[in-house]
Protein backbone atom coordinates (compact mmCIF):
# COMPACT_ATOMS: atom_id res chain seq x y z
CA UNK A 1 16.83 283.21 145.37
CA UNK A 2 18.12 285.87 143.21
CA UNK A 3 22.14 287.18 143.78
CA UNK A 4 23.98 289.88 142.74
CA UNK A 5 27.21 291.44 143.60
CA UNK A 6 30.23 292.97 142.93
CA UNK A 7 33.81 291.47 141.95
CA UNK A 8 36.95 293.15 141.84
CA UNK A 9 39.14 292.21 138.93
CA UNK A 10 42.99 293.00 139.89
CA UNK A 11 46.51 292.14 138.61
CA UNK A 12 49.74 293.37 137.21
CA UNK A 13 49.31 294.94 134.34
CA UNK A 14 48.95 293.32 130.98
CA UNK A 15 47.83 290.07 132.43
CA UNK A 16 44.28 290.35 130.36
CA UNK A 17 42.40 291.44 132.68
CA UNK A 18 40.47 293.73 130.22
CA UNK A 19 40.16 291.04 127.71
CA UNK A 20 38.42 288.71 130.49
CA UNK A 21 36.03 291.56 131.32
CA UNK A 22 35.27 291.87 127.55
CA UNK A 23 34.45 288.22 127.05
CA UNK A 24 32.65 287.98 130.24
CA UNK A 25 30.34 290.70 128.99
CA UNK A 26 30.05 289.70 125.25
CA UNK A 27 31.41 293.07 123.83
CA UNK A 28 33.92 295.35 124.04
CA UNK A 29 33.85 297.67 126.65
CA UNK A 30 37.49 298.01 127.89
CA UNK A 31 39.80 298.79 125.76
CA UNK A 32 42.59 296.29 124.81
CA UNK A 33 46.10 297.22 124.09
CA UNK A 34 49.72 294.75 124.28
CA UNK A 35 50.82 297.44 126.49
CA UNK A 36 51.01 297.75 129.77
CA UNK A 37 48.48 300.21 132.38
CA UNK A 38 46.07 300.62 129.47
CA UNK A 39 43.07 300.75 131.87
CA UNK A 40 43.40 304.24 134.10
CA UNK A 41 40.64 303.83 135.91
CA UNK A 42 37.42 301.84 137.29
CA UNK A 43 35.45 300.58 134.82
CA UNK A 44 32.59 299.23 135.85
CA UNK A 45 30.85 296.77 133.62
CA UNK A 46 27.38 294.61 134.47
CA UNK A 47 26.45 290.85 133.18
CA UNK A 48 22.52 290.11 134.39
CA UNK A 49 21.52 286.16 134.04
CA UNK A 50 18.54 284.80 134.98
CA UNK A 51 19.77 284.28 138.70
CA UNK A 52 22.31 286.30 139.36
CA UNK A 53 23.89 290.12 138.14
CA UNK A 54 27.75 290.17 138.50
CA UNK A 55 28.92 293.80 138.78
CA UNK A 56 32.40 294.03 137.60
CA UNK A 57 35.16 296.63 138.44
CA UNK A 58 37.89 296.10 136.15
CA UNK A 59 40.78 298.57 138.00
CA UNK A 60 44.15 299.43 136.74
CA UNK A 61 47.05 297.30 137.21
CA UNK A 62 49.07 297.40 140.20
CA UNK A 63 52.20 298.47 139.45
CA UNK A 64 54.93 301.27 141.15
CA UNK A 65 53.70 304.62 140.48
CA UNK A 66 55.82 306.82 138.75
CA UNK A 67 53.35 309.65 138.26
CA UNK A 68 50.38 311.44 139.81
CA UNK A 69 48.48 309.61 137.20
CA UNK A 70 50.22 306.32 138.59
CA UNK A 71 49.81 307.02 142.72
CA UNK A 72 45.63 307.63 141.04
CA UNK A 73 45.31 304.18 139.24
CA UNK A 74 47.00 302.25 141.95
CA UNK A 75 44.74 304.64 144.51
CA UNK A 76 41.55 303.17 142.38
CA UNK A 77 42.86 299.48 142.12
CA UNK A 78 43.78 298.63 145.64
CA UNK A 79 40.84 301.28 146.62
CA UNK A 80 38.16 298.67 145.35
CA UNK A 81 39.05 295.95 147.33
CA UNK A 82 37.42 297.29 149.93
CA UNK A 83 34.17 297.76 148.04
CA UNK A 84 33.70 294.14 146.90
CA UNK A 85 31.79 290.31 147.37
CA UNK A 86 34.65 288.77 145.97
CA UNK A 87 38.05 289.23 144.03
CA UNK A 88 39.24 287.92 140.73
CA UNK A 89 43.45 287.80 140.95
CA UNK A 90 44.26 287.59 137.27
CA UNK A 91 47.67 286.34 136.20
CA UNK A 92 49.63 285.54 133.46
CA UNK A 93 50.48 281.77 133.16
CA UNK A 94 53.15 282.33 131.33
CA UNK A 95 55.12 285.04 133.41
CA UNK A 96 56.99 283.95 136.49
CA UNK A 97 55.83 284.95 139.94
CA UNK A 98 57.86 288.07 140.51
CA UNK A 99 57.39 291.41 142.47
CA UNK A 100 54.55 292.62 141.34
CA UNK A 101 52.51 288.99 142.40
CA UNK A 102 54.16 289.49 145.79
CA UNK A 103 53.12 293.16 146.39
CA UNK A 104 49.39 292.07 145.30
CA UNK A 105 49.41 289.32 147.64
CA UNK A 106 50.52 291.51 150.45
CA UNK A 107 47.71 293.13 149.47
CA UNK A 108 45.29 290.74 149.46
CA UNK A 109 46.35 289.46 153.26
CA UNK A 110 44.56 292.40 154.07
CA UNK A 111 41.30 291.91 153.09
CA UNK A 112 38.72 289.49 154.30
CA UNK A 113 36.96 289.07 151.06
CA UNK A 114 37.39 285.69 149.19
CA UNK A 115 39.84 286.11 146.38
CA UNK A 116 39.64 283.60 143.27
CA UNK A 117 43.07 282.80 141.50
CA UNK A 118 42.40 283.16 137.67
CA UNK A 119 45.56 281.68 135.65
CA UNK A 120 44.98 283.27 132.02
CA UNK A 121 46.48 282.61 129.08
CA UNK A 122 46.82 278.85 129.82
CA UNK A 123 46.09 278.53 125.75
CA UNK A 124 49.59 279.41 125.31
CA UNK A 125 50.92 277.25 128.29
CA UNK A 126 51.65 272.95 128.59
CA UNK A 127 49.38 271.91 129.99
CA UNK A 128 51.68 269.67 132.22
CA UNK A 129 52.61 273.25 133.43
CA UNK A 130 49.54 273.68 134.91
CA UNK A 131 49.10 271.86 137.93
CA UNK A 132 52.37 272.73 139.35
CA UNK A 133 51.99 276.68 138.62
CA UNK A 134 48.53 275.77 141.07
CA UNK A 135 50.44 274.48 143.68
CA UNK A 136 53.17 276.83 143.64
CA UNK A 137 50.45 279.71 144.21
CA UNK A 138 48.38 277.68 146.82
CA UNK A 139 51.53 277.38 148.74
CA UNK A 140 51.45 281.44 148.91
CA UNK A 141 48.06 282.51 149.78
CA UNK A 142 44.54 280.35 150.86
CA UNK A 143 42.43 281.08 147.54
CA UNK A 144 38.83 280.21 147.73
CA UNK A 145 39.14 278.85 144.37
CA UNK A 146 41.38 278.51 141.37
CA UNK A 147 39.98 278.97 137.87
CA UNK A 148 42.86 277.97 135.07
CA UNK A 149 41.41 280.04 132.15
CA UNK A 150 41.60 281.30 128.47
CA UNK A 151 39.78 284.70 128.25
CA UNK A 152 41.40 285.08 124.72
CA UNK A 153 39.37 282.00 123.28
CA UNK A 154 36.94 281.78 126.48
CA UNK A 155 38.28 278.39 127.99
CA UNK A 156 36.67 277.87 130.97
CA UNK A 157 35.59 281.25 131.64
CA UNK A 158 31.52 279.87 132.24
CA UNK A 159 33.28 277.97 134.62
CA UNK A 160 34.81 280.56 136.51
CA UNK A 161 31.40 282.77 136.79
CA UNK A 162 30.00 279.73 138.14
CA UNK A 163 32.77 279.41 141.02
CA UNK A 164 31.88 283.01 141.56
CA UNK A 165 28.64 283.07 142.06
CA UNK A 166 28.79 280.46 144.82
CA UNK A 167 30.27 284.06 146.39
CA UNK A 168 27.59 286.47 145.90
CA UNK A 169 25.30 287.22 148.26
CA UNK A 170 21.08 287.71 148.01
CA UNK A 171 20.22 290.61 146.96
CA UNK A 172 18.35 292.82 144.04
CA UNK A 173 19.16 293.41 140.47
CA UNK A 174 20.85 296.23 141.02
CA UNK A 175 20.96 297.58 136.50
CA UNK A 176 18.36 296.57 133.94
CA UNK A 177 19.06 293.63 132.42
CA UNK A 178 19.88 294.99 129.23
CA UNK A 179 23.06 297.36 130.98
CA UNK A 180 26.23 296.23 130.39
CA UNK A 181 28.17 299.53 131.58
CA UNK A 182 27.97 302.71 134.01
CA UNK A 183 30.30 304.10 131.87
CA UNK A 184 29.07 307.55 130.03
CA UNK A 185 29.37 307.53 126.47
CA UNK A 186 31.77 310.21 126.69
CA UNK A 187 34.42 308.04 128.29
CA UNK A 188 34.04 304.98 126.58
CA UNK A 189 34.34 307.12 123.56
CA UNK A 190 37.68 308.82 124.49
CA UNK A 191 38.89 305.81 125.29
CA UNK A 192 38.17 303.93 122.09
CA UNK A 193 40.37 306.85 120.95
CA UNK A 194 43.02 306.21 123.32
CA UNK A 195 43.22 302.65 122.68
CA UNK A 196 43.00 303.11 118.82
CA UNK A 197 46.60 306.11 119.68
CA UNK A 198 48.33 302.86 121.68
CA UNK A 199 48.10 300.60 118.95
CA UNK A 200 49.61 302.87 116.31
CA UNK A 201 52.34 304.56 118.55
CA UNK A 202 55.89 303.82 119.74
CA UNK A 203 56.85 303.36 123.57
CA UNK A 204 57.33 307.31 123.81
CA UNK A 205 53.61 308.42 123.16
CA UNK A 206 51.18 306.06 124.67
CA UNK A 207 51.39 306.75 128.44
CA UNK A 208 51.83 310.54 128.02
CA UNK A 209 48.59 310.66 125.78
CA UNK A 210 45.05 311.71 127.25
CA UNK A 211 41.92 312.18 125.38
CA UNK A 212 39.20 314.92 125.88
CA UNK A 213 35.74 314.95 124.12
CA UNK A 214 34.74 318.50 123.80
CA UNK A 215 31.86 318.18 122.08
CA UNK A 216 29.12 315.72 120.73
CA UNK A 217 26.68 317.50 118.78
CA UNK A 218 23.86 315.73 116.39
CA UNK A 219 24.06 317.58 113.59
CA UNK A 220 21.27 315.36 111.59
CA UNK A 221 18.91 312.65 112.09
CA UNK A 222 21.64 310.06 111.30
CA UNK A 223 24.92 312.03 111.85
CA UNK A 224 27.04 312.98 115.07
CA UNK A 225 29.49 315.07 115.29
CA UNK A 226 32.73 314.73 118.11
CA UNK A 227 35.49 317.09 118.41
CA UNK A 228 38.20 315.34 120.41
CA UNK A 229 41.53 316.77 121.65
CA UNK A 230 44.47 314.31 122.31
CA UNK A 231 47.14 315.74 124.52
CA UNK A 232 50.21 314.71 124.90
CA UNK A 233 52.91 315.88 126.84
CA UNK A 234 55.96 317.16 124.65
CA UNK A 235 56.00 318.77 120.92
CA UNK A 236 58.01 316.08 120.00
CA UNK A 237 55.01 313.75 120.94
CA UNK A 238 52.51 316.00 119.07
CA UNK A 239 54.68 315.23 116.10
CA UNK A 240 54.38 311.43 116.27
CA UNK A 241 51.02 311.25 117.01
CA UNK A 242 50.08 313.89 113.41
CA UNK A 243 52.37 311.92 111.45
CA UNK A 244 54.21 312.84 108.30
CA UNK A 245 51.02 314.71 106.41
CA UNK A 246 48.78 314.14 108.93
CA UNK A 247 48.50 310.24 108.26
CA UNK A 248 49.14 308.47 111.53
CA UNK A 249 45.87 311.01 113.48
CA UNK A 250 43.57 310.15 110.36
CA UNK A 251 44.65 306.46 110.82
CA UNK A 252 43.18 306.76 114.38
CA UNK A 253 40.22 308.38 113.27
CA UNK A 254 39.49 306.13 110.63
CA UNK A 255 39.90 302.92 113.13
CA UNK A 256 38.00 304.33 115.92
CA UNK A 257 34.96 305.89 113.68
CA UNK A 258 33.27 302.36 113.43
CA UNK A 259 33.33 301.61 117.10
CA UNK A 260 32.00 304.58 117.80
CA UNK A 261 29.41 304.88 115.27
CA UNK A 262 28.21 301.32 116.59
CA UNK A 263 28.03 302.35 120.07
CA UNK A 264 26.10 305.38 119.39
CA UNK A 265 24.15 303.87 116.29
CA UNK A 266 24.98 306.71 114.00
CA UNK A 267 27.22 308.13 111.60
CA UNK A 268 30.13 309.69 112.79
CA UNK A 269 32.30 313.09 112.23
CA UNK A 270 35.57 312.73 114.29
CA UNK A 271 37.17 315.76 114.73
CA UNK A 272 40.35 315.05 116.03
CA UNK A 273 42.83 317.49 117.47
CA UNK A 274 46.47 317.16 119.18
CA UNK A 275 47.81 319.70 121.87
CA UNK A 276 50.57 319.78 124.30
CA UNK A 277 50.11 319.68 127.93
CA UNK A 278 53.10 319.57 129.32
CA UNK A 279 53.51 317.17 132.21
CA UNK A 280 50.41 316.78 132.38
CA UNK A 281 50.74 313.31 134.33
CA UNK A 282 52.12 315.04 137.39
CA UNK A 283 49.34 317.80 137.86
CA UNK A 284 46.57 317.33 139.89
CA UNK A 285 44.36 319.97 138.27
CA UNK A 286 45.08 318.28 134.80
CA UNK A 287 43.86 314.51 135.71
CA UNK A 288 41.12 315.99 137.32
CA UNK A 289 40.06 317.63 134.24
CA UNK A 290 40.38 314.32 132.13
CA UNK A 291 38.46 312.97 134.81
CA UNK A 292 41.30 310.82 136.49
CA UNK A 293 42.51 311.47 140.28
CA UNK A 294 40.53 312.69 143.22
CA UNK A 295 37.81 315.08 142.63
């Protein structure tokens, strides 16, 4: 009996639920970033064993919107819960239960799908910590199961795809085996951009920046060429991101070139560019265009 299904990977954000996705799937397919709502929106990755395909959808973290862009990614994360076999509730084991757990929770009482408890980062936790965090969660909501895991080093993350697919139903292969995204390469290009802008910039830039790919063009056998255009939302931003001579935007171009060139398996030309859309993160016409928000 073959399975397959799909799982819904939610949390507050910054609780590694991107880095679980990536070792889950064996490569790098969201980006990763120490701050928080890196992942906008649904990104839907695919892991095919011999009996079962897990469809993932790893969705922005829950948090208080702020922004259009905001009311959108918690619009696509509590959206998906809906859609799904099961649930993956990702927390951090070494962050107290606070709001944000409580609001997810509420949440969760809402849906009739079984939700597994995933307690990450345990690596960096006592492990006489451990047991009691468990019971302190159990005492909150039923969980179908509770996986205490590592996605940073991969402790007992076979274990935890196990526990899930006791959850999936029969059913087809749904993506070639070989498919570990839906993602166009577009995208996952602008946001190995994105994610290469968050590591380099201060707390002022990173949430204000989008990325656009204008144009992928082969311009030989072996060479591709992208034109990309960061916005950001103020001058002052602009300036940042350029850096004094131009250093900090060639910095990003230099660390995102071999990512991209491996994804695409060809040299690369980045042509990178930085306007100012101002406020763009509270118009509807703008996150449409960057492909965030409701089409």
């Amino acid at each position: 009996m073959y399975k397959s299904g799909f799982i819904a990977v939610i949390g507050r954000p910054n609780v590694g639920k991107s880095t679980l996705i990536n070792k889950i799937i064996g490569q790098k397919i969201a980006i990763m970033s120490d701050k928080p709502q890196t992942t906008r929106s649904r990104i839907q990755c695919i892991l095919t064993q011999d009996d079962a395909q897990f469809i993932f959808l790893d969705t922005p973290g829950i948090h208080k919107p702020k922004f259009k862009l905001g009311e959108y990614m918690l619009k696509a994360a509590e959206g998906t819960l809906k859609e799904v076999d099961a649930i993956f509730f990702v927390i951090d084991a070494t962050e107290k239960f606070g709001g944000g757990e409580k609001y997810i929770l509420e949440r969760l009482s809402e849906t009739l799908q079984p939700v597994i408890l995933v307690i990450n980062k345990i690596d960096l936790l006592p492990r006489t910590e451990i047991l009691p965090l468990i019971a302190a969660y159990s005492e909150r909501y039923k969980f179908a199961a509770t996986v205490p895991i590592s996605a940073a080093d991969g402790t007992n993350v076979d274990e935890l795809l196990n526990e899930a697919k006791k959850f999936l139903p029969e059913g087809p292969k749904y993506y070639p085996a070989d498919m570990v995204t839906d993602q166009p390469e577009r995208l996952i290009i602008s946001e190995i951009i994105r994610e290469k802008i968050l590591h380099v910039t201060e707390d002022e830039v990173p949430h204000s920046v989008a990325v656009d790919i204008e144009e992928i063009t082969a311009r030989k056998k072996d060479l591709t060429y992208i034109r990309a255009t960061i916005y950001v939302e103020r001058n002052s931003q602009k300036g940042i991101l350029i850096g004094k001579g131009g250093e900090l935007l060639k910095g990003v171009g230099k660390n995102a070139r071999p990512e991209i060139e491996m994804l695409l398996g060809t040299k690369v030309f980045l042509d990178l560019w930085v306007k100012v859309k101002k406020d763009w993160r509270n118009s509807a016409g703008a996150l449409q265009s960057f492909g965030l928000g409701d089409n």
